[in-house]
Protein backbone atom coordinates (compact mmCIF):
# COMPACT_ATOMS: atom_id res chain seq x y z
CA UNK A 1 16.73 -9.02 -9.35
CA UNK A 2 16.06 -5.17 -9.45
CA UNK A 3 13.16 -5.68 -12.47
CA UNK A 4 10.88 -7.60 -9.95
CA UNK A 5 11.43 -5.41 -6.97
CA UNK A 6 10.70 -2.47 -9.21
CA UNK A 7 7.08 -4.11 -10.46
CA UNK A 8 6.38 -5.65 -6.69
CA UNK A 9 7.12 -1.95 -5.36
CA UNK A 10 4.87 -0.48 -8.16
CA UNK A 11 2.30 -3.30 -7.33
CA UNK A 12 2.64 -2.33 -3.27
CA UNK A 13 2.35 1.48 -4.08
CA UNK A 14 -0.68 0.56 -6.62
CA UNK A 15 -2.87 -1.25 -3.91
CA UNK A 16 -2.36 1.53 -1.28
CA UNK A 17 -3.93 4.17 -3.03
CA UNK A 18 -6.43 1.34 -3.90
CA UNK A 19 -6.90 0.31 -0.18
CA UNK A 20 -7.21 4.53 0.34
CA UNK A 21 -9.51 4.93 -2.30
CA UNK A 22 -11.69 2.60 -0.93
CA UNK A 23 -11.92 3.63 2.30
CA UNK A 24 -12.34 6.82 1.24
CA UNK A 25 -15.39 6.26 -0.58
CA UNK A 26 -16.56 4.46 2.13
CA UNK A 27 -16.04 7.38 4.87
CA UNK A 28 -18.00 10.22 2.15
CA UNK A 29 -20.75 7.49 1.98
CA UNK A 30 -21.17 7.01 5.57
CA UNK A 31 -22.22 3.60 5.28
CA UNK A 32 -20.04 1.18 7.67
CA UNK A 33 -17.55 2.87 10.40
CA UNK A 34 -16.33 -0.41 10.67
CA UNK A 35 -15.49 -1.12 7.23
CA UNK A 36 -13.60 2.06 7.03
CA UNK A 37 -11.70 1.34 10.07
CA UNK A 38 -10.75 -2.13 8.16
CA UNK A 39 -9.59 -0.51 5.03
CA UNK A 40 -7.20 1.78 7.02
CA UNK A 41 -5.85 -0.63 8.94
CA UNK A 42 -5.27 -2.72 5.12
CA UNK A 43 -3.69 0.28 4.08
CA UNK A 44 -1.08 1.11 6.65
CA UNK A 45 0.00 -2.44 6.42
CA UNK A 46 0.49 -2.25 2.74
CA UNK A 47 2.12 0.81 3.18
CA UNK A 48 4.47 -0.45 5.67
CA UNK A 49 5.48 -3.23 2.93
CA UNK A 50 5.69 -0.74 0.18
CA UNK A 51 8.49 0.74 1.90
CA UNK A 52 10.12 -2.08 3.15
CA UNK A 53 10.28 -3.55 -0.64
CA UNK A 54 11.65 -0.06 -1.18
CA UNK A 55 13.78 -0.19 1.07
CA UNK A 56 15.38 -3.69 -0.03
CA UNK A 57 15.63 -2.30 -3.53
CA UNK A 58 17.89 0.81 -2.44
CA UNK A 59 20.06 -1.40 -0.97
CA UNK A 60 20.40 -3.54 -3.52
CA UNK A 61 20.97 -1.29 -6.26
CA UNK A 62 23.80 0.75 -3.71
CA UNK A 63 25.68 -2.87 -3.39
């Protein structure tokens, strides 16, 4: 059960600093405030289930 928590969290971690990435570019080019505002909003949700996965596979592995 830990082996596909650990690849889900990696996944999780892997599309926030996607999701940041992205709106990152998209701030320096100026293009859409809206777009960037979207992105954000993507990544603190993934974020938020990046640590909860984490958080299910610490207590896991301490049981």
């Amino acid at each position: 059960m830990q082996t596909p928590l650990k690849y889900l969290t990696l996944l999780a971690v892997l599309a926030v600093f996607l999701v940041l990435l992205a709106g990152l570019w998209n701030m320096m080019r100026g293009t859409s405030p809206n777009l960037s505002q979207k992105l954000m909003r993507w990544r603190v949700g993934l974020q938020f289930l990046a640590i909860v996965i984490a958080m299910i596979m610490v207590y896991l592995l301490r049981s």
